[in-house]
Each structure stands twice: as C-alpha cells, then as structure tokens.
N, C-alpha and C. Protein backbone atom coordinates (compact mmCIF):
# COMPACT_ATOMS: atom_id res chain seq x y z
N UNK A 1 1.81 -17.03 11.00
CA UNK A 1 1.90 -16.49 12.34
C UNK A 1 0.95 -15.29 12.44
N UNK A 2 -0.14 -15.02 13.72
CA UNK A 2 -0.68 -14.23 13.64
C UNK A 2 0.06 -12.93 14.53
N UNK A 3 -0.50 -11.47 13.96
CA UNK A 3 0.14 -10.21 14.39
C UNK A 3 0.33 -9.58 15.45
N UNK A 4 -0.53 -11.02 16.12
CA UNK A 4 -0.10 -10.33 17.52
C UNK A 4 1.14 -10.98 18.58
N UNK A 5 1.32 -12.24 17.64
CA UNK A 5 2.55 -13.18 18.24
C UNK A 5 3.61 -12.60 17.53
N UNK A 6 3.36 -11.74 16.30
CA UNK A 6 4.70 -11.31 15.62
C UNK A 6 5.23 -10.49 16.16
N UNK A 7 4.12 -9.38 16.90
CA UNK A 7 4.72 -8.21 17.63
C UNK A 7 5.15 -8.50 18.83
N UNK A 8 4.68 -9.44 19.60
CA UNK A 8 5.61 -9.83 20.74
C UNK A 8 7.16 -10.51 20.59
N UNK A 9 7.57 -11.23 19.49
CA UNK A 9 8.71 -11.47 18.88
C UNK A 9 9.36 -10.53 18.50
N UNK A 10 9.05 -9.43 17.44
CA UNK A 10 9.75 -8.11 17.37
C UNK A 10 9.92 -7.27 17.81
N UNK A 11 9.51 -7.54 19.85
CA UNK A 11 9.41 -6.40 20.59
C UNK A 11 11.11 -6.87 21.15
N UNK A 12 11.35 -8.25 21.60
CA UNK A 12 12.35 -8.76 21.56
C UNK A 12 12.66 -8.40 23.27
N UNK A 13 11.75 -8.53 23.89
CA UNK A 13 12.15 -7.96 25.22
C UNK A 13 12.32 -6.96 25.74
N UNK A 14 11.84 -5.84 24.58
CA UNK A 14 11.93 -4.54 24.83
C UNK A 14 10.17 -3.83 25.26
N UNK A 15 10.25 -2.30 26.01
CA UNK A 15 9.20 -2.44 26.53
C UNK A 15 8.47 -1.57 24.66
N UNK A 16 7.28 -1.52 24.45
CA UNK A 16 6.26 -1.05 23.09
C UNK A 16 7.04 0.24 23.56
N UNK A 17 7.09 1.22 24.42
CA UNK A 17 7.33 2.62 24.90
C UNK A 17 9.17 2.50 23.89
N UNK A 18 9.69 2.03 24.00
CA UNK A 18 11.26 2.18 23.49
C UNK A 18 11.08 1.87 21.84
N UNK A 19 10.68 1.20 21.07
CA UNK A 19 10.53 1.03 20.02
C UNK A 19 10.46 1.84 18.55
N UNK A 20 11.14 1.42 17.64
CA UNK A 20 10.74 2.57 16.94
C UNK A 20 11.34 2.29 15.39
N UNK A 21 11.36 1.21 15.46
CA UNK A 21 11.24 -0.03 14.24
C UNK A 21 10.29 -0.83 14.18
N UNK A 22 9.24 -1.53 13.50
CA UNK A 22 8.31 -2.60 13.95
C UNK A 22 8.44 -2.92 12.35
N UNK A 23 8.53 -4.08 12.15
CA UNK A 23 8.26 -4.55 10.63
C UNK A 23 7.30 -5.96 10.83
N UNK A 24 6.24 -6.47 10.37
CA UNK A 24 5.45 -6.98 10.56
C UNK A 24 4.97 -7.74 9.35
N UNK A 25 5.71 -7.96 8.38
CA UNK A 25 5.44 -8.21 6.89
C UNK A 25 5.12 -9.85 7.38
N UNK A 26 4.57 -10.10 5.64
CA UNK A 26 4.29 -11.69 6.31
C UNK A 26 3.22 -12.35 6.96
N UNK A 27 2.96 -11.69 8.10
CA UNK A 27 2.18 -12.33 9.34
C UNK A 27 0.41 -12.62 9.06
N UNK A 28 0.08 -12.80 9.22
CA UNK A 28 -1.69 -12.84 9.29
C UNK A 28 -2.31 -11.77 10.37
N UNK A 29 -3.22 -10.85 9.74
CA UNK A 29 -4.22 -10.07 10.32
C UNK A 29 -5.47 -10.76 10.09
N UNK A 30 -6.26 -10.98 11.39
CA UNK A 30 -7.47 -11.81 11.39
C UNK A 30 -8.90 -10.50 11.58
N UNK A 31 -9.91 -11.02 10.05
CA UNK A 31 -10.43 -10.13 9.88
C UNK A 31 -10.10 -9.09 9.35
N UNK A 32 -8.42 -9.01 8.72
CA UNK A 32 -8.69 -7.93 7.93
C UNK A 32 -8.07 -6.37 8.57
N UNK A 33 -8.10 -6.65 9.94
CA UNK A 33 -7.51 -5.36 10.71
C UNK A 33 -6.40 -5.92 11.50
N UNK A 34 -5.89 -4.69 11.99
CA UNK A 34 -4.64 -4.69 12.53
C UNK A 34 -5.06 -5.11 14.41
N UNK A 35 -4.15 -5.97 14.96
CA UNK A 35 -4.21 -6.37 16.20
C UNK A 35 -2.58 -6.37 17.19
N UNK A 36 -3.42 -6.36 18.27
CA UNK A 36 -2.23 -5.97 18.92
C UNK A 36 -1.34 -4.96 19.18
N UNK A 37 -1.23 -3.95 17.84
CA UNK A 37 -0.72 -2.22 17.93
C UNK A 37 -1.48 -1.84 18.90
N UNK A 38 -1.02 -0.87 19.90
CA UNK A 38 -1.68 0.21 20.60
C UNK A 38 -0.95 1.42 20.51
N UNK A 39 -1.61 2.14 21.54
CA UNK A 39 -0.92 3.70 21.57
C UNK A 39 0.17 3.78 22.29
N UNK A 40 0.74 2.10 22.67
CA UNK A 40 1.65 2.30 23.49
C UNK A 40 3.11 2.43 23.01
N UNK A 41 2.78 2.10 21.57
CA UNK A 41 4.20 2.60 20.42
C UNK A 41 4.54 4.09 20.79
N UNK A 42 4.76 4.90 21.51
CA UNK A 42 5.25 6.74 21.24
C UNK A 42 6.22 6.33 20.56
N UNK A 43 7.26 6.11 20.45
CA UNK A 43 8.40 6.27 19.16
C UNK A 43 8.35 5.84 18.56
N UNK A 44 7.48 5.04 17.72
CA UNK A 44 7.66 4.65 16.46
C UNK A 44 7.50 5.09 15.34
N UNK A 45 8.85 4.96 14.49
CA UNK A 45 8.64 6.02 13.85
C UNK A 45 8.50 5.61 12.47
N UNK A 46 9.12 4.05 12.03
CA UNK A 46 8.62 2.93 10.97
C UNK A 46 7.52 1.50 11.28
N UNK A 47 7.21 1.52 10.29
CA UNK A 47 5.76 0.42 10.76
C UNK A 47 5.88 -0.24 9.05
N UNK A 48 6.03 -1.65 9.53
CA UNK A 48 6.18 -2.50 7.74
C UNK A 48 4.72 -2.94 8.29
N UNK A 49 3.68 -3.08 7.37
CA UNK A 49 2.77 -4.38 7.26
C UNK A 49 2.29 -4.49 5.87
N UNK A 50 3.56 -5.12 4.94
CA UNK A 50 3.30 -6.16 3.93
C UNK A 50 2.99 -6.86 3.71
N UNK A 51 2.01 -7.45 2.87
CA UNK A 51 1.30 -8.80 2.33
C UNK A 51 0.72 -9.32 4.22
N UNK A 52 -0.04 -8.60 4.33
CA UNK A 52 -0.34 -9.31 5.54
C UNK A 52 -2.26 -9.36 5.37
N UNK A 53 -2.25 -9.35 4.63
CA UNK A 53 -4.22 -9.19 4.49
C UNK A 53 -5.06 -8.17 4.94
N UNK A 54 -4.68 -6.84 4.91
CA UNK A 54 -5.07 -6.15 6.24
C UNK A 54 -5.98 -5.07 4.88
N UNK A 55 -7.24 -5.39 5.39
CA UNK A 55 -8.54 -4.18 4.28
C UNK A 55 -9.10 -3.30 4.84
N UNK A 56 -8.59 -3.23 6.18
CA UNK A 56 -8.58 -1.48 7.29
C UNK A 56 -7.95 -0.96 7.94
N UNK A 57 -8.13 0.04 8.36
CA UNK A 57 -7.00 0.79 8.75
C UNK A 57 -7.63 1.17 9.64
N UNK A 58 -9.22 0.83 10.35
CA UNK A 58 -9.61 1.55 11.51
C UNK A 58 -9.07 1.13 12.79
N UNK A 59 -8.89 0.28 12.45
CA UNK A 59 -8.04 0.07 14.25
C UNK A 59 -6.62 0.16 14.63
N UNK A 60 -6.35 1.19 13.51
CA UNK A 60 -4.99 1.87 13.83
C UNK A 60 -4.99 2.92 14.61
N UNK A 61 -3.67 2.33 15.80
CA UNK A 61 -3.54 3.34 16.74
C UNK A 61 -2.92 5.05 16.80
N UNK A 62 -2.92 5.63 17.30
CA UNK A 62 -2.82 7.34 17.33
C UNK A 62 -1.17 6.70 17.16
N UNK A 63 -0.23 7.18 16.37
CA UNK A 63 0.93 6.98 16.11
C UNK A 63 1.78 8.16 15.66
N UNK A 64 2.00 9.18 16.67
CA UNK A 64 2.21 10.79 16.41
C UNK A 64 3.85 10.82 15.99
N UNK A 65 4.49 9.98 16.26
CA UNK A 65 5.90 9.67 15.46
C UNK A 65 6.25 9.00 14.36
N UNK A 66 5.58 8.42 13.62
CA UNK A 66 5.44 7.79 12.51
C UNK A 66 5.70 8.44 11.01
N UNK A 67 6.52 7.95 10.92
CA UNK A 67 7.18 8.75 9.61
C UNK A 67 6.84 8.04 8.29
N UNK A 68 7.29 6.77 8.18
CA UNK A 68 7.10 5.19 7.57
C UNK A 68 6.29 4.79 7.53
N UNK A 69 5.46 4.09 6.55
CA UNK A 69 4.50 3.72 7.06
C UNK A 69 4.05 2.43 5.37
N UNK A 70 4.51 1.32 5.89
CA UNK A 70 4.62 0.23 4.45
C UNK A 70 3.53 -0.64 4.72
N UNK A 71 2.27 -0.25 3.40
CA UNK A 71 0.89 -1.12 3.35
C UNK A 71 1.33 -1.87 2.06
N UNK A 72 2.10 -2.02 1.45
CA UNK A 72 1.81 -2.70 0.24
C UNK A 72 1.53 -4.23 0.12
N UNK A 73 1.06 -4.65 -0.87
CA UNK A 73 0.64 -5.70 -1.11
C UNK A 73 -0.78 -6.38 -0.25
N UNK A 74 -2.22 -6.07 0.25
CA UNK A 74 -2.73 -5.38 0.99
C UNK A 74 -3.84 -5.82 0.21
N UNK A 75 -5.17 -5.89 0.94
CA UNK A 75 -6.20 -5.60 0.46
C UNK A 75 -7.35 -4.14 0.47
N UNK A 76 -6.52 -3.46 0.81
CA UNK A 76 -7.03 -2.07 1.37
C UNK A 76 -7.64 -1.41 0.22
N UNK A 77 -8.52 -1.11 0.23
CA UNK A 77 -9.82 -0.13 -0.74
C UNK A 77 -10.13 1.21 -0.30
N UNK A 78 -10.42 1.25 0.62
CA UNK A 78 -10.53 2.30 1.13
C UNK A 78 -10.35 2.99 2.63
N UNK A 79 -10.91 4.09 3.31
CA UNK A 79 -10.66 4.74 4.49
C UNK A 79 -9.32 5.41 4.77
N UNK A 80 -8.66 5.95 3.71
CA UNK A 80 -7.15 6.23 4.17
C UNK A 80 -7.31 7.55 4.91
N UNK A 81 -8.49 8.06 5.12
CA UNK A 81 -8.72 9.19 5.80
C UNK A 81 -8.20 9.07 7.17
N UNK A 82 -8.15 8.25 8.41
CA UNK A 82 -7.77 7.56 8.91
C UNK A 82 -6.31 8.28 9.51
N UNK A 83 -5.72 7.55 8.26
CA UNK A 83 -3.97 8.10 8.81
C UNK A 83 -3.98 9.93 9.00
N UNK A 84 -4.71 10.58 8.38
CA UNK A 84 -4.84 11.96 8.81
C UNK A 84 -4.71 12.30 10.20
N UNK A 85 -5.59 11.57 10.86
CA UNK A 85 -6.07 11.80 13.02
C UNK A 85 -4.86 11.17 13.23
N UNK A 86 -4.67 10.01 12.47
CA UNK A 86 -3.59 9.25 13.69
C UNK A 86 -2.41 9.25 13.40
N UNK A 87 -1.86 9.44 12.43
CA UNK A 87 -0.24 9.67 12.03
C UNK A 87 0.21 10.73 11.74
N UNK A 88 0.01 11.98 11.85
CA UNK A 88 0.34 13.60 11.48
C UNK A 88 1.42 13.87 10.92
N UNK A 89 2.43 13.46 11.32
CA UNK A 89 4.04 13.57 11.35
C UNK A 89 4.56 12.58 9.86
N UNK A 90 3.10 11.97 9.05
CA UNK A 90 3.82 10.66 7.69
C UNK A 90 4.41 11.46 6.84
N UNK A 91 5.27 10.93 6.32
CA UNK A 91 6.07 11.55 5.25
C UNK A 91 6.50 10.77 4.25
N UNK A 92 5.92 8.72 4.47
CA UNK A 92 6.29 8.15 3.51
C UNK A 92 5.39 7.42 3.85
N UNK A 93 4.46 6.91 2.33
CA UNK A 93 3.42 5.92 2.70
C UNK A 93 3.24 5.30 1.08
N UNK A 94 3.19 3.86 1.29
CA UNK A 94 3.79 3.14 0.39
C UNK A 94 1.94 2.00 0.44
N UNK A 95 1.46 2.33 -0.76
CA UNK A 95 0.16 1.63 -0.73
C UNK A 95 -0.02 0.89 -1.97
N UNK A 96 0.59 0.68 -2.44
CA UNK A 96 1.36 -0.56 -3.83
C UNK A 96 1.12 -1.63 -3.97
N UNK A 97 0.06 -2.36 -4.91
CA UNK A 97 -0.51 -3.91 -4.66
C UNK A 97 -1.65 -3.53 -4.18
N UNK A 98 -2.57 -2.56 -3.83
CA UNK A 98 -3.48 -3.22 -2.87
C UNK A 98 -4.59 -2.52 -3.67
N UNK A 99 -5.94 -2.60 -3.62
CA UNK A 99 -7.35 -2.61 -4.59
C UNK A 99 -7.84 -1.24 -4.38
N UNK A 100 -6.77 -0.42 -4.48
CA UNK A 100 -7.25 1.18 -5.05
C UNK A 100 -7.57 1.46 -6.63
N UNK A 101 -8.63 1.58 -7.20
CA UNK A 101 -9.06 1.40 -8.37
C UNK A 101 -8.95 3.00 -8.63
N UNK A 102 -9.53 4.37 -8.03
CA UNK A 102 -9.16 5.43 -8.35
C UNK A 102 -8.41 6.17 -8.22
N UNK A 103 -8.16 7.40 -8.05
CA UNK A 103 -7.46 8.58 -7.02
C UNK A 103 -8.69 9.07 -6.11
N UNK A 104 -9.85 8.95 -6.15
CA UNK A 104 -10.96 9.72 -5.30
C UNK A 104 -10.71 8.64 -3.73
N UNK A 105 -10.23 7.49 -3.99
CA UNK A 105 -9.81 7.03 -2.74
C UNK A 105 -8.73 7.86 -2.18
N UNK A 106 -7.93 8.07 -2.83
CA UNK A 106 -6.49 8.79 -2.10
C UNK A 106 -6.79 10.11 -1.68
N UNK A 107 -7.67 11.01 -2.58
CA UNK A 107 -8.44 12.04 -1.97
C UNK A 107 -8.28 12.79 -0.40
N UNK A 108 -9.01 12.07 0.47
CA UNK A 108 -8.46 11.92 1.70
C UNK A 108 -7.55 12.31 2.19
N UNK A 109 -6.33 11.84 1.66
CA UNK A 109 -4.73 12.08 2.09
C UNK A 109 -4.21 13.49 1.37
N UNK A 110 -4.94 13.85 0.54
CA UNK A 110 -4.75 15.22 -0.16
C UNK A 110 -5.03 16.43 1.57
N UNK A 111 -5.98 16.12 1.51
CA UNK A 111 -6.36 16.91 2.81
C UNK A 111 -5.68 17.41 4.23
N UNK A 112 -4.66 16.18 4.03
CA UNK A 112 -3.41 16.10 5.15
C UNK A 112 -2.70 17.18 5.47
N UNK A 113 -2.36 17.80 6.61
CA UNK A 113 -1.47 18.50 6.48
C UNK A 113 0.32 17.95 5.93
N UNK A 114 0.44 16.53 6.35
CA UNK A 114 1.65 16.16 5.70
C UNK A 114 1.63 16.31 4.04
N UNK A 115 0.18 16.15 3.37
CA UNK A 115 0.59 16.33 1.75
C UNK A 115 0.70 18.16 1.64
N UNK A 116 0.10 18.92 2.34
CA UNK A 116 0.38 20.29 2.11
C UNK A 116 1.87 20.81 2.52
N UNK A 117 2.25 20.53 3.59
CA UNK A 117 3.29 20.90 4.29
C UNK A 117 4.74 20.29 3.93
N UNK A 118 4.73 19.21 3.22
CA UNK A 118 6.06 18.56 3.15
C UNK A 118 5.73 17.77 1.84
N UNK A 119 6.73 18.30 0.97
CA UNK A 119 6.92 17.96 -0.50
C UNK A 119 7.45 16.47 -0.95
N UNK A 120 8.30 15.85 -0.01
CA UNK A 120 8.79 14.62 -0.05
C UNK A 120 8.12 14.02 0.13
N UNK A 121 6.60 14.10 0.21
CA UNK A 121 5.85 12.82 0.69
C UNK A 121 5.56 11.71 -0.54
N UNK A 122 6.06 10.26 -0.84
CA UNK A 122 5.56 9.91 -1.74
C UNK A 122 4.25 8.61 -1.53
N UNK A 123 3.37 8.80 -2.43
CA UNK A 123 2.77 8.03 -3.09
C UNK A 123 2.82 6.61 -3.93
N UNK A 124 3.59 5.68 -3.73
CA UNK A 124 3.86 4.60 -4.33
C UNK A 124 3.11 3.91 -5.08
N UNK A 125 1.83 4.00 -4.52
CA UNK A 125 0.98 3.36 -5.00
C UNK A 125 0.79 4.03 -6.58
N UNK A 126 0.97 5.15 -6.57
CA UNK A 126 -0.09 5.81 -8.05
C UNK A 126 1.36 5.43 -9.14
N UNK A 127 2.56 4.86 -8.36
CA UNK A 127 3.46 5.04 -9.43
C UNK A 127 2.88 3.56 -10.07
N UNK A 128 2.64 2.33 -8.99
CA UNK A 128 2.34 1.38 -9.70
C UNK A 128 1.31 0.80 -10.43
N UNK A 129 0.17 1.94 -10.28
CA UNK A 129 -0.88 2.52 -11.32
C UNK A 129 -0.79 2.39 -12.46
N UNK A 130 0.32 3.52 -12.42
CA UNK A 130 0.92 3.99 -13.54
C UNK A 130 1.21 3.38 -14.63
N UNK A 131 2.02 1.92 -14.02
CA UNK A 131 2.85 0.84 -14.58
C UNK A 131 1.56 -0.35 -15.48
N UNK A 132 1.03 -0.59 -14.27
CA UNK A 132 -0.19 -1.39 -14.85
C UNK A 132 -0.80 -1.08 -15.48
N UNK A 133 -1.23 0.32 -16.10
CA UNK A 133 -2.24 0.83 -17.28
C UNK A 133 -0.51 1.10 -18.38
N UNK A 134 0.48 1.06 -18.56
CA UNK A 134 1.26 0.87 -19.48
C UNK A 134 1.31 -0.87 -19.99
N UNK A 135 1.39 -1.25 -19.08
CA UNK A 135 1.40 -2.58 -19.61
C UNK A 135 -0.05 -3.31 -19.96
N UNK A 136 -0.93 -2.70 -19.71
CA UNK A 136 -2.20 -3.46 -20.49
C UNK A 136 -2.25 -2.48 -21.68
N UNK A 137 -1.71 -1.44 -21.87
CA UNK A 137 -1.62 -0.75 -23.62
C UNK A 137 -0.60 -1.56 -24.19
N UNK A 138 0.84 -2.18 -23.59
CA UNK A 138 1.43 -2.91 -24.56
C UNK A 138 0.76 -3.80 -25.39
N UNK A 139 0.21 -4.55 -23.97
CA UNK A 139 -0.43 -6.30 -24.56
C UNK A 139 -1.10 -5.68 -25.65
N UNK A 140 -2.32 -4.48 -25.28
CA UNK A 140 -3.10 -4.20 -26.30
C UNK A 140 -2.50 -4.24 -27.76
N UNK A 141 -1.60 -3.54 -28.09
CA UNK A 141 -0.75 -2.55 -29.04
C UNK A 141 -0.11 -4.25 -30.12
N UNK A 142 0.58 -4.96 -28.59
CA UNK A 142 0.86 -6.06 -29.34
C UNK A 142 0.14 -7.11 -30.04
N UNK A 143 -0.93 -7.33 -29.39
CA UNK A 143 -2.17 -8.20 -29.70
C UNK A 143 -2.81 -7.77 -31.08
N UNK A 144 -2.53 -6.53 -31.44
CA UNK A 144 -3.25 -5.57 -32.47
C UNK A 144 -2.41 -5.71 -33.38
N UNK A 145 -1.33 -5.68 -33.44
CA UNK A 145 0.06 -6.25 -34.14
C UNK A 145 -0.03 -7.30 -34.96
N UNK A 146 -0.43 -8.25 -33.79
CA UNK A 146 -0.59 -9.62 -34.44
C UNK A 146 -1.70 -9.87 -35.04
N UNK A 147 -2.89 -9.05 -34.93
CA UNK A 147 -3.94 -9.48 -35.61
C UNK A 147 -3.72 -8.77 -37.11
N UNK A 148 -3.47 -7.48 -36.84
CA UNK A 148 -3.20 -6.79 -38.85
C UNK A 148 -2.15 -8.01 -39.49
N UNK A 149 -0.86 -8.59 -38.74
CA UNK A 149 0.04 -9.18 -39.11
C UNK A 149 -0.70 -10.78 -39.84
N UNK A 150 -1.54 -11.02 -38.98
CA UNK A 150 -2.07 -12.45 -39.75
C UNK A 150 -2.94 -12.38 -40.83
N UNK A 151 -3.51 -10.89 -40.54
CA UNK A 151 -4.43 -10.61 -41.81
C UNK A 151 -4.15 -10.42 -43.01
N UNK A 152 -2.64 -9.82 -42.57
CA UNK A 152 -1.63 -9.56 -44.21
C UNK A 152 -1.33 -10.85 -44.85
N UNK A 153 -0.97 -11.79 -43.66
CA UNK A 153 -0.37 -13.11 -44.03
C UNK A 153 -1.37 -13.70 -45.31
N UNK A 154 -2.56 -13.71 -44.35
CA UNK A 154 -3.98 -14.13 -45.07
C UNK A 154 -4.36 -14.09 -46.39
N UNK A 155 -4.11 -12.74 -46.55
CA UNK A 155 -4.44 -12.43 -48.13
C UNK A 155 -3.45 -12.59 -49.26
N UNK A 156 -2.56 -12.82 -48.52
CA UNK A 156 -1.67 -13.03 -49.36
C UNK A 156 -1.47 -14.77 -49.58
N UNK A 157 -1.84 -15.23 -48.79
CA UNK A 157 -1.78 -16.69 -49.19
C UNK A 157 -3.00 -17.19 -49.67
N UNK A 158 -3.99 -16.78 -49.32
CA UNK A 158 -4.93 -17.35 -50.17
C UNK A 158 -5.28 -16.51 -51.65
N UNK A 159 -5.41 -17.95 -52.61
CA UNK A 159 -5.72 -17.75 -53.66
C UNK A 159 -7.01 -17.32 -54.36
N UNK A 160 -6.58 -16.18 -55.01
CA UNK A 160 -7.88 -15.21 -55.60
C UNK A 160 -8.32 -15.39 -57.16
C-alpha cells in the first residue's frame, strides 16, 4: 500500500488538523521520500514510518509538535539536519536498521536545540551500532577459536 492511501485510512475520517497519532509502518514510499504528510498535521505529536523505504527526509513537513518520531528499519544515510527546522519540540528519535555507517552523520542532530536542552533524548540507532560491532568481534573471537583449536588437533594427530 502506498503512503498516501495509508494516511487517508489512518486519518479515519478525522480532519489532518485533529490528529496526533499517525503510524505508517509497512507502507511503500515512492522514490524514497515521504508523500502525502503536510503542514496540515499541527498536533502531531507521534509519527511511525518503519520499514517503509524512505532514504530522505527532505520532504518532511514543519511538524512543531512532534515529540516521536520512528525511522527505523529505513534506508536513510544521510540529511538528518533536516529534523532541526522542522521538528524543534523531538525528544525521541529512533533511527535503527537504517545505513548510518558513522556518527559524523548524526552530527547534525548534535546541533539541535532538543540534544542541548533536554537530556532524555534518545538515540537508538547508536545503541544498535553498538550491538553489531559486538557481534562481528564474537564471530571473530569464535572463528579464531576454531582455527588455534584445529591446529592443536593437527599436530597432534599427525605423525612425526
């Protein structure tokens, strides 16, 4: 389903101006950006768009109530500079799964007044960073394991 038939389903008969839940996971973004959001959300104050393909964030609308804000699973690389102009008020932003290779991308969001001003803001993404450079030292650690382990085997079975 594309994102702009999803948001007319999750508006549910209500007018964009009353809103202030939108979850959008799932759906298809064509091209990569977001469609159909406007500035006509004022209360919204959560926004899901999970696993939805979305690798920009420029055609996100001015969203001055927005607290929430769920990108994970995502192809997003870069521009998070972005949510700075248009979301002021974030206090939770969840960027987990998606093709941030450094911190000089997140950079940007350092600059925020929400990362200066309010301590609860988390970062999700760097926790699952985190996770993925632990688990390619296991494999490593284990793989290394098994290679001294066959080498011992080795010498010891063959005859000298």
């Amino acid at each position: 389903m594309e994102m702009k038939k999803r948001i007319n389903l999750e508006l549910r008969n209500r007018a964009p101006e009353e809103v202030t839940e939108l979850v959008l996971d799932n759906c298809l973004c064509v091209n990569g950006e977001i469609e159909g959001l406007n500035d006509t959300f004022k209360k919204l104050e959560f926004l899901s768009m999970a696993n939805v393909e979305l690798s920009s964030l420029a055609r996100l609308p001015s969203l001055t109530k927005l607290r929430k804000l769920e990108l994970s699973d995502n192809i997003i690389s870069g521009g998070l500079e972005v949510l700075a102009e248009k979301c002021p008020n974030l206090t939770y932003l969840n960027l987990s799964g998606n093709k941030i290779k450094d911190l000089s991308t997140v950079e940007a969001l350092m600059e925020m007044k929400m990362m200066k001003m309010k301590r609860n803001m988390k970062l999700v993404h760097l926790k699952a960073m985190r996770r993925r450079r632990k688990r390619r030292r296991r494999r490593r650690r284990r793989k290394t394991k098994q290679a001294q382990n066959w080498e011992r085997k080795r010498k010891w079975a063959s005859p000298t």
